[in-house]
Structures are given as structure tokens and as C-alpha cells.
C-alpha atoms as a PDB file:
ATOM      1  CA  UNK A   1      31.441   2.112  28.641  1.00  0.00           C
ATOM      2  CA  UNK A   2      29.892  -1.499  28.032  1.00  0.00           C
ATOM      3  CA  UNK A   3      26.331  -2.760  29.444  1.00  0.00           C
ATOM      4  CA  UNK A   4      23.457  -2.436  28.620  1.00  0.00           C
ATOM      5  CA  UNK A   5      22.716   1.536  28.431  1.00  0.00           C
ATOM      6  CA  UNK A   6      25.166   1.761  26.181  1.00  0.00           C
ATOM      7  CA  UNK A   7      23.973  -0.546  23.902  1.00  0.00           C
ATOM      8  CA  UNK A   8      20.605   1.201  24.043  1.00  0.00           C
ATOM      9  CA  UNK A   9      22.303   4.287  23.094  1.00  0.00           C
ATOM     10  CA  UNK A  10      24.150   2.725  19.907  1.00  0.00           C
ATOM     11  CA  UNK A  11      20.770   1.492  18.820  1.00  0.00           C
ATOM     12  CA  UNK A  12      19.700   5.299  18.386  1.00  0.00           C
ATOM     13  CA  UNK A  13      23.116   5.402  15.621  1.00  0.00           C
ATOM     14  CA  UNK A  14      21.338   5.203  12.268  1.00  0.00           C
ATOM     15  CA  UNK A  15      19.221   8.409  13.278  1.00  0.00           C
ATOM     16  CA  UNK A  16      21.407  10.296  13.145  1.00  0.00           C
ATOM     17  CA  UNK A  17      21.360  10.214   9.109  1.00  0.00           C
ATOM     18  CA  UNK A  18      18.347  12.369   9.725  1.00  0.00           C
ATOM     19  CA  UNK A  19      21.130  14.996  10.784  1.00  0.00           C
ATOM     20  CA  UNK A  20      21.849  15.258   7.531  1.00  0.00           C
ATOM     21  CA  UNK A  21      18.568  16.404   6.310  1.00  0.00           C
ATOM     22  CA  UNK A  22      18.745  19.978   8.216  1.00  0.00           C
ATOM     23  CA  UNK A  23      22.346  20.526   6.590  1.00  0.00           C
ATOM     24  CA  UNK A  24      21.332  19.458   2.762  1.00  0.00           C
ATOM     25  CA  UNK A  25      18.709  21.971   1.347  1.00  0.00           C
ATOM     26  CA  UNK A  26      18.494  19.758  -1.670  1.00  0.00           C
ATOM     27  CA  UNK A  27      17.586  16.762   0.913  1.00  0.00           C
ATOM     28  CA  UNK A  28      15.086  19.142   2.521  1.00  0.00           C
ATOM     29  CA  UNK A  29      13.279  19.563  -1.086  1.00  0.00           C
ATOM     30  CA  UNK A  30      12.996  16.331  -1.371  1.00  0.00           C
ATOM     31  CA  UNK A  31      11.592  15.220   2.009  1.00  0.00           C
ATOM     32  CA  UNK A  32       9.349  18.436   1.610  1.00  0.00           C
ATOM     33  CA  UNK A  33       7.696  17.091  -1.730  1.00  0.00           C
ATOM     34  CA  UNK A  34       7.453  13.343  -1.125  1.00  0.00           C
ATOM     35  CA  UNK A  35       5.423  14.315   2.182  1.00  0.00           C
ATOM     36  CA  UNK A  36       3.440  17.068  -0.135  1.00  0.00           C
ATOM     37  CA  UNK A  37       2.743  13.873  -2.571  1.00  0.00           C
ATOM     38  CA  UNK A  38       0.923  11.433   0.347  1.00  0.00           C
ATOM     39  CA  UNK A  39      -1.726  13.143   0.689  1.00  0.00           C
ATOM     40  CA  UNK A  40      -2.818  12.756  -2.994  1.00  0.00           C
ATOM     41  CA  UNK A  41      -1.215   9.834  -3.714  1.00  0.00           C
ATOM     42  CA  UNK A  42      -3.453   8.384  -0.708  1.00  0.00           C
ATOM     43  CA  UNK A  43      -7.137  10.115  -2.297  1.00  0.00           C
ATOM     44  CA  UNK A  44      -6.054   8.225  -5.093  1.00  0.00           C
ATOM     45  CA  UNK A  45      -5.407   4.817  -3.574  1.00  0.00           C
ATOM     46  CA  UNK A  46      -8.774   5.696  -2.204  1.00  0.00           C
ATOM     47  CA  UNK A  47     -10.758   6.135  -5.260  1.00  0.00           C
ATOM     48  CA  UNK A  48      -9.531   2.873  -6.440  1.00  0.00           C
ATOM     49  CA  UNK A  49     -10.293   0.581  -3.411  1.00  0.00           C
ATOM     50  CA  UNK A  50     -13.422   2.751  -4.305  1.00  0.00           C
ATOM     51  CA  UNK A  51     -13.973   1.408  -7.439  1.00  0.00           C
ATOM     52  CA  UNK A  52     -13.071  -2.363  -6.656  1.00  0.00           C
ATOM     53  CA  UNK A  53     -15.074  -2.695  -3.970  1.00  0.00           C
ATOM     54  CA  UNK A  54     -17.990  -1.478  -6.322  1.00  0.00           C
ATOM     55  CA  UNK A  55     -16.998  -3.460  -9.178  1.00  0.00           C
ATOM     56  CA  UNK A  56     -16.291  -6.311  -6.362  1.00  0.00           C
ATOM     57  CA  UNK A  57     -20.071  -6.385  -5.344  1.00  0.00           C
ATOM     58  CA  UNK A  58     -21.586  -5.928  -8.778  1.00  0.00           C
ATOM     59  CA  UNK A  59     -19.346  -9.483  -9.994  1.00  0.00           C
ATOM     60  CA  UNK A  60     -20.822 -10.963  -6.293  1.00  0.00           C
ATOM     61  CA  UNK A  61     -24.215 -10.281  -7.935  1.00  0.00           C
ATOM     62  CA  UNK A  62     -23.864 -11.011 -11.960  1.00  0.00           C
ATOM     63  CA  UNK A  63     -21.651 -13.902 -11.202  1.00  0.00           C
ATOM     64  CA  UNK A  64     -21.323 -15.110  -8.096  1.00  0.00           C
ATOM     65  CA  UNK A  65     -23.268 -18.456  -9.246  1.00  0.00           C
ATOM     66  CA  UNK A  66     -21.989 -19.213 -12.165  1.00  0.00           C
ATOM     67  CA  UNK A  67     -18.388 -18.693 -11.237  1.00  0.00           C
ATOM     68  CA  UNK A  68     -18.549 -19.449  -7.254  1.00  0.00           C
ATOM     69  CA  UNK A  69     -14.572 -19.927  -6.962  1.00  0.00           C
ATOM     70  CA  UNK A  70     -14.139 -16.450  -8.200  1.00  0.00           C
ATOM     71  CA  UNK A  71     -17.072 -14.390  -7.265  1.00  0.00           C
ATOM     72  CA  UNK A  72     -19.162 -16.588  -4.728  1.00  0.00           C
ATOM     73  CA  UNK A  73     -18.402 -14.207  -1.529  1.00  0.00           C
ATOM     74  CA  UNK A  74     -17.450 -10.628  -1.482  1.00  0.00           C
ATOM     75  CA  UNK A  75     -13.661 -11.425  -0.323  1.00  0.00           C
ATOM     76  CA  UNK A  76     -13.028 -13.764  -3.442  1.00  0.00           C
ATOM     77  CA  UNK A  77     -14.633 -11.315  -5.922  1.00  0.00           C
ATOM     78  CA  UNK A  78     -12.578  -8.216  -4.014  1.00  0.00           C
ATOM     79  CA  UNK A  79      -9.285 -10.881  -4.635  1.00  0.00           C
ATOM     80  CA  UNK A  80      -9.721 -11.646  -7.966  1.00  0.00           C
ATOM     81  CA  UNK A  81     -10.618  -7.694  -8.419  1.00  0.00           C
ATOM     82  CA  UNK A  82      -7.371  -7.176  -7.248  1.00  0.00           C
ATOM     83  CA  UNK A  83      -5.227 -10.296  -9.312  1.00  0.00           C
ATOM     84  CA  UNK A  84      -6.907  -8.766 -12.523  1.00  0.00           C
ATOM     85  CA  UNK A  85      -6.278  -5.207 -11.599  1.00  0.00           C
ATOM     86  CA  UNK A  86      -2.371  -6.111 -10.575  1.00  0.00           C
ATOM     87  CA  UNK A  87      -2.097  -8.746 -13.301  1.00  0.00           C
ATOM     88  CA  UNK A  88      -1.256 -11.012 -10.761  1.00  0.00           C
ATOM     89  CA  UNK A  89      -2.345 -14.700 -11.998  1.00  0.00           C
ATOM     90  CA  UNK A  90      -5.234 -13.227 -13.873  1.00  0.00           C
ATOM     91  CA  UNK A  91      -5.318 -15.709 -16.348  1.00  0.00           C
ATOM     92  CA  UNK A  92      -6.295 -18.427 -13.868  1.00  0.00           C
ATOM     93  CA  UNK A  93      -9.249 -15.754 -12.470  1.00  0.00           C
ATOM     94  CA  UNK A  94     -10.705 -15.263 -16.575  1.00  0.00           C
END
């Protein structure tokens, strides 16, 4: 058994850890509540790309001349939303 449909067929190995999950209860819990969690986990990632694209367009209008490198377009002031929100290299965006 060596060519090429059976190396296809090893490739489909590693699934079967998901095997495991119908045996484990306690696995099962877990799977259950981490999909449970997306949903508002994603409203929430919602309501803040929400709020920085808000805050992202007000800084485009307060101070997108005096500060052009920052907040001169609507991408750089979303960016530098997002540095400052992250903490990523915000000291270079203040």
C-alpha cells in the first residue's frame, strides 16, 4: 500500500483527534461553550471596530491637517486608532 491514494488517505490522520471529542464528555463541554462564546465575543469585536471607525473619522476631521502623517486619510487615522488602542508603538502616533 504505497502511491499516491494512500498518501491522500494518511493526510486525513490528525482528524481523527476529533474522535476523541464524541468519547470525552468533558471535551464535549468544552467545544460546546467556546462555540456558545463566538457569537458574543464577535458582537463585541463589532462594537469596537464600531467605535474606531467613529473615533477614526472624527480625528480625520479635528486633525487631519495639523497632524497629516497620523490622521490625513481615513486608513492612517483607523491605524493609529488601532496602535493606540493595542498599545502598539503608540508613543510614536502621540
Amino acid at each position: 500500500l504505497a502511491g499516491p491514494s494512500y498518501n491522500v488517505i494518511r493526510l486525513f490522520r490528525p482528524l481523527r483527534v476529533f474522535r476523541l471529542f464524541r468519547r470525552a464528555a468533558s471535551l464535549r463541554k468544552v467545544l460546546q461553550a467556546l462555540g456558545a462564546s463566538v457569537a458574543p465575543v464577535m458582537n463585541a469585536v463589532a462594537i469596537l471596530l464600531l467605535v474606531s471607525v467613529i473615533y477614526a473619522v472624527l480625528m480625520v476631521d479635528f486633525f487631519g491637517k495639523a497632524f497629516p502623517e497620523h490622521f490625513g486619510r481615513f486608513s492612517d487615522a483607523l491605524f493609529t486608532m488601532f496602535q493606540v488602542l493595542t498599545g502598539d508603538s503608540w508613543a510614536q502616533s502621540v
